[in-house]
Structure formats: C-alpha cells, structure tokens
PDB file of N, CA and C in Angstrom:
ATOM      1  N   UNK A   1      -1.545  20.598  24.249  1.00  0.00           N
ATOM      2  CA  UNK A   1      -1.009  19.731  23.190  1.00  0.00           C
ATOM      3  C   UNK A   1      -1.675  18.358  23.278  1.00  0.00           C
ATOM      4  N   UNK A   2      -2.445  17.413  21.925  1.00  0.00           N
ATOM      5  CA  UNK A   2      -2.565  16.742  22.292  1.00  0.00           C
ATOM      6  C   UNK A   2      -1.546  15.304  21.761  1.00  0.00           C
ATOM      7  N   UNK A   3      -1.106  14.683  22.459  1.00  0.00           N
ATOM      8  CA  UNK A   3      -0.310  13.735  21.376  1.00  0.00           C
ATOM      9  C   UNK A   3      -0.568  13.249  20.302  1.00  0.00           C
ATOM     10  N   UNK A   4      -1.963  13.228  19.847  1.00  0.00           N
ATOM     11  CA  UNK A   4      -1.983  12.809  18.164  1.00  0.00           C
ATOM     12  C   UNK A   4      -1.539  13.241  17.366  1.00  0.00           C
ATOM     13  N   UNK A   5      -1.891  14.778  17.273  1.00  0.00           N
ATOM     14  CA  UNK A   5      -0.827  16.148  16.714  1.00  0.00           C
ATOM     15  C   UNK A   5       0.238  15.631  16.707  1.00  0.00           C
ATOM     16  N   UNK A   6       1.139  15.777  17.851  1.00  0.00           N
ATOM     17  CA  UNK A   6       2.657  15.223  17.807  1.00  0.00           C
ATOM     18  C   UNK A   6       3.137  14.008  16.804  1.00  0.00           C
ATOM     19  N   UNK A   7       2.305  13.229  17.096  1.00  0.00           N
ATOM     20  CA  UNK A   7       2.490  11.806  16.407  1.00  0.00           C
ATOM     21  C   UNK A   7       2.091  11.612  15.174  1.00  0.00           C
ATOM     22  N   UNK A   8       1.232  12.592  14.642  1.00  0.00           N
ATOM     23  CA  UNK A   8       1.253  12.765  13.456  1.00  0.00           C
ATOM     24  C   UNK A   8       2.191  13.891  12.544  1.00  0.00           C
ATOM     25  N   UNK A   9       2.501  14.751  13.277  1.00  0.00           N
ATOM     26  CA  UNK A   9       3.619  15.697  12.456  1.00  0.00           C
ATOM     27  C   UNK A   9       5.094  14.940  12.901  1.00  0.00           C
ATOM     28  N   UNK A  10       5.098  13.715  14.105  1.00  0.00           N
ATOM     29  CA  UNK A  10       6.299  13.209  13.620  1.00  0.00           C
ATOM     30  C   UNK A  10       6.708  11.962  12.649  1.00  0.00           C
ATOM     31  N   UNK A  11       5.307  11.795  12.430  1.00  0.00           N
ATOM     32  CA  UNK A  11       4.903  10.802  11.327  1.00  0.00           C
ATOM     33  C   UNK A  11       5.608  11.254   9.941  1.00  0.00           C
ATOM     34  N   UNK A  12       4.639  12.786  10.021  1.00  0.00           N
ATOM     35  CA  UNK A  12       5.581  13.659   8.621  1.00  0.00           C
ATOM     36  C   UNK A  12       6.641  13.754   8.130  1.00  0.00           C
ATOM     37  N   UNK A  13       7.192  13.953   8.945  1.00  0.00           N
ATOM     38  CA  UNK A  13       8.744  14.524   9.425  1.00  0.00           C
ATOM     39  C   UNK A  13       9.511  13.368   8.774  1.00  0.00           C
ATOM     40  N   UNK A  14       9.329  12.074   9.547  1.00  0.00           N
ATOM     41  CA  UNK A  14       9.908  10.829   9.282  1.00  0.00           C
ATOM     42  C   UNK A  14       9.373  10.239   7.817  1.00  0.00           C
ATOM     43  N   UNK A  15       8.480  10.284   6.993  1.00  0.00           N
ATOM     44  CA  UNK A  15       8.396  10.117   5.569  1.00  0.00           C
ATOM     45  C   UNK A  15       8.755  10.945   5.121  1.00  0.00           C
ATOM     46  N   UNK A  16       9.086  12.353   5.151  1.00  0.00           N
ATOM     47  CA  UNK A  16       9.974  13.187   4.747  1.00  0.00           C
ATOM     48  C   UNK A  16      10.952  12.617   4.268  1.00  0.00           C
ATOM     49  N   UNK A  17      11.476  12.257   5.423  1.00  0.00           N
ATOM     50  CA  UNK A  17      13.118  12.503   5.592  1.00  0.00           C
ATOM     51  C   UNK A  17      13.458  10.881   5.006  1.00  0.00           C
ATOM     52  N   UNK A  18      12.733   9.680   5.210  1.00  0.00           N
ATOM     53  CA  UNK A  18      12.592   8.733   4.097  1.00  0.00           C
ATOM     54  C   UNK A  18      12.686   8.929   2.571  1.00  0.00           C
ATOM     55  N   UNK A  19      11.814   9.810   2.284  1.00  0.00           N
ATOM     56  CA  UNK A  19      11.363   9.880   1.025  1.00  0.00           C
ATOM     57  C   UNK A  19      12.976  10.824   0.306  1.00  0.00           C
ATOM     58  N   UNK A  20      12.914  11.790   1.049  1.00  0.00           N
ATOM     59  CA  UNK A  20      14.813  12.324   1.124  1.00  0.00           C
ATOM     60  C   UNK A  20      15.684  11.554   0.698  1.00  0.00           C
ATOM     61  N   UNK A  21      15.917  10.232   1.670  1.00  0.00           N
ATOM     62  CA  UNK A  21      17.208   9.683   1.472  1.00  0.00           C
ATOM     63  C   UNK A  21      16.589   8.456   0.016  1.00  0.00           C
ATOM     64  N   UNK A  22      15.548   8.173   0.053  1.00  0.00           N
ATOM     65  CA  UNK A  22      15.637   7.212  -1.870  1.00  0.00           C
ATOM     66  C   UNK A  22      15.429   8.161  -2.612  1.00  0.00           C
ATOM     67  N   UNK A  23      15.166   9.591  -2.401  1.00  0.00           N
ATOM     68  CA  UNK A  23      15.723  10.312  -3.870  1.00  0.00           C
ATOM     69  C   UNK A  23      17.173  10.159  -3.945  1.00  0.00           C
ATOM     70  N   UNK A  24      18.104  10.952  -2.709  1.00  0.00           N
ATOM     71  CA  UNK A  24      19.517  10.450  -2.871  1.00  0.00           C
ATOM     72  C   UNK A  24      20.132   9.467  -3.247  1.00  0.00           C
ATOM     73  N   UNK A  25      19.986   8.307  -3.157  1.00  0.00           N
ATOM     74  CA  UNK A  25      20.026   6.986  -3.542  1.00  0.00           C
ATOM     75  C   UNK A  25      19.683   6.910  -4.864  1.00  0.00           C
ATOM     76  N   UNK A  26      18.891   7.373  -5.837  1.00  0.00           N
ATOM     77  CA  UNK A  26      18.023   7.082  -7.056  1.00  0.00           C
ATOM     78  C   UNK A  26      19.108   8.313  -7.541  1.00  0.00           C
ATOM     79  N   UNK A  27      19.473   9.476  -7.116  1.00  0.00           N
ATOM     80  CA  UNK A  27      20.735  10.173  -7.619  1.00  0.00           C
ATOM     81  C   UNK A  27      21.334   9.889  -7.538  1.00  0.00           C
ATOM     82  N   UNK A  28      22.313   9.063  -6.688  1.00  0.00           N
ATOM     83  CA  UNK A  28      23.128   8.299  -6.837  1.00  0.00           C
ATOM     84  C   UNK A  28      23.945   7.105  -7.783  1.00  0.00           C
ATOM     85  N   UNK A  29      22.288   6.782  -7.137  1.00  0.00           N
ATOM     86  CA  UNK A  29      22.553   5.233  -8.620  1.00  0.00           C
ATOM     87  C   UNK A  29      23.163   5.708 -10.108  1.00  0.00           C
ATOM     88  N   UNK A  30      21.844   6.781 -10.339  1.00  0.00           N
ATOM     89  CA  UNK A  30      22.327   7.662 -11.762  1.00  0.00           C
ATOM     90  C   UNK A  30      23.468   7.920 -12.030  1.00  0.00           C
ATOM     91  N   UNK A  31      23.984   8.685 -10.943  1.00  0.00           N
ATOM     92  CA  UNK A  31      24.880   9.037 -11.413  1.00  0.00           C
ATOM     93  C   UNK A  31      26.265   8.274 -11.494  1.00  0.00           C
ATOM     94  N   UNK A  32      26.062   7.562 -10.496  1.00  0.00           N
ATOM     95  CA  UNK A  32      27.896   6.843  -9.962  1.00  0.00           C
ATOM     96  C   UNK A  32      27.664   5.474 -11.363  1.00  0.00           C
ATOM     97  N   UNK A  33      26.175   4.975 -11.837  1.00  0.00           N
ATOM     98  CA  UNK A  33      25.884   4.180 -12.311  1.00  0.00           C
ATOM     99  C   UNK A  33      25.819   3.019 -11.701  1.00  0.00           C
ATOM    100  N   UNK A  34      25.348   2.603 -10.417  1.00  0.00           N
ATOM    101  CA  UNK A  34      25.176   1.621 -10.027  1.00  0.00           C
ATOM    102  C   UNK A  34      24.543   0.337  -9.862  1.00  0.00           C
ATOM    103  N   UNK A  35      23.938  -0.450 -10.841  1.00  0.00           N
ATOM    104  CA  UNK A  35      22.984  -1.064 -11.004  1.00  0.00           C
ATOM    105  C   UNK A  35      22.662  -1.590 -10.122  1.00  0.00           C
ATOM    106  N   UNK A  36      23.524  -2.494  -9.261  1.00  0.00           N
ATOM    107  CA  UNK A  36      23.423  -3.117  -8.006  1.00  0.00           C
ATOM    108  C   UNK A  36      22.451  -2.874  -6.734  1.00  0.00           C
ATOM    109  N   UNK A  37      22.713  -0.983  -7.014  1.00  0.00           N
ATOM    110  CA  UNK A  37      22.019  -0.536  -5.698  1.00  0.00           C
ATOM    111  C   UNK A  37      20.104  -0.780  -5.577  1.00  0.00           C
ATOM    112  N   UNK A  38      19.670  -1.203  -6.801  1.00  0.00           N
ATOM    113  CA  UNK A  38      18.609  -1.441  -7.394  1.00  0.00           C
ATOM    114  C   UNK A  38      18.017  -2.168  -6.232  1.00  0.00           C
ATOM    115  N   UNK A  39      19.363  -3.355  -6.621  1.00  0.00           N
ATOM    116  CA  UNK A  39      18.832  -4.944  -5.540  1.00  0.00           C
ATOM    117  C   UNK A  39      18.375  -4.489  -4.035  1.00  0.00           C
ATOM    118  N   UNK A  40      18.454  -3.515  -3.308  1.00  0.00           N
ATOM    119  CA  UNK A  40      18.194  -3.207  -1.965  1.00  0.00           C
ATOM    120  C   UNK A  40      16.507  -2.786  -2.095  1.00  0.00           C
ATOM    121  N   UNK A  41      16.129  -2.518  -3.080  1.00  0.00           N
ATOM    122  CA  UNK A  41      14.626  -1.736  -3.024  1.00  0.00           C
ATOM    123  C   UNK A  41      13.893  -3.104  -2.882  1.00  0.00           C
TER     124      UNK A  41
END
C-alpha cells in the first residue's frame, strides 16, 4: 500500500460526503423554504 492511494481515495470519500450534505441543505432550503440558510454559503 502506498499512502498516496490512501490519501487520495480519502480525499474522495470526504468531497463525497461534502458534496452530500449541500445537496441536503439546497433540499432543504427548497423545501422547508428557507431563505436564510443561503447566508451560510
């Protein structure tokens, strides 16, 4: 194993799972209608 590998598929992993939670958020907003939540981006 060399650690770049590692550090790059946990690189992945973690913009994944970023990219995950501001879709939730951007569904959210939609839906609950939150304009506010805007202000955090």
């Amino acid at each position: 194993m060399n650690d770049g590998g590692v550090l790059a598929s946990a690189g992945i992993v973690t913009g994944l799972f970023f990219f995950e939670v501001l879709e939730a958020l951007r569904t959210l907003e939609v839906f609950l209608g939150f304009d506010d939540v805007m202000s955090f981006k």
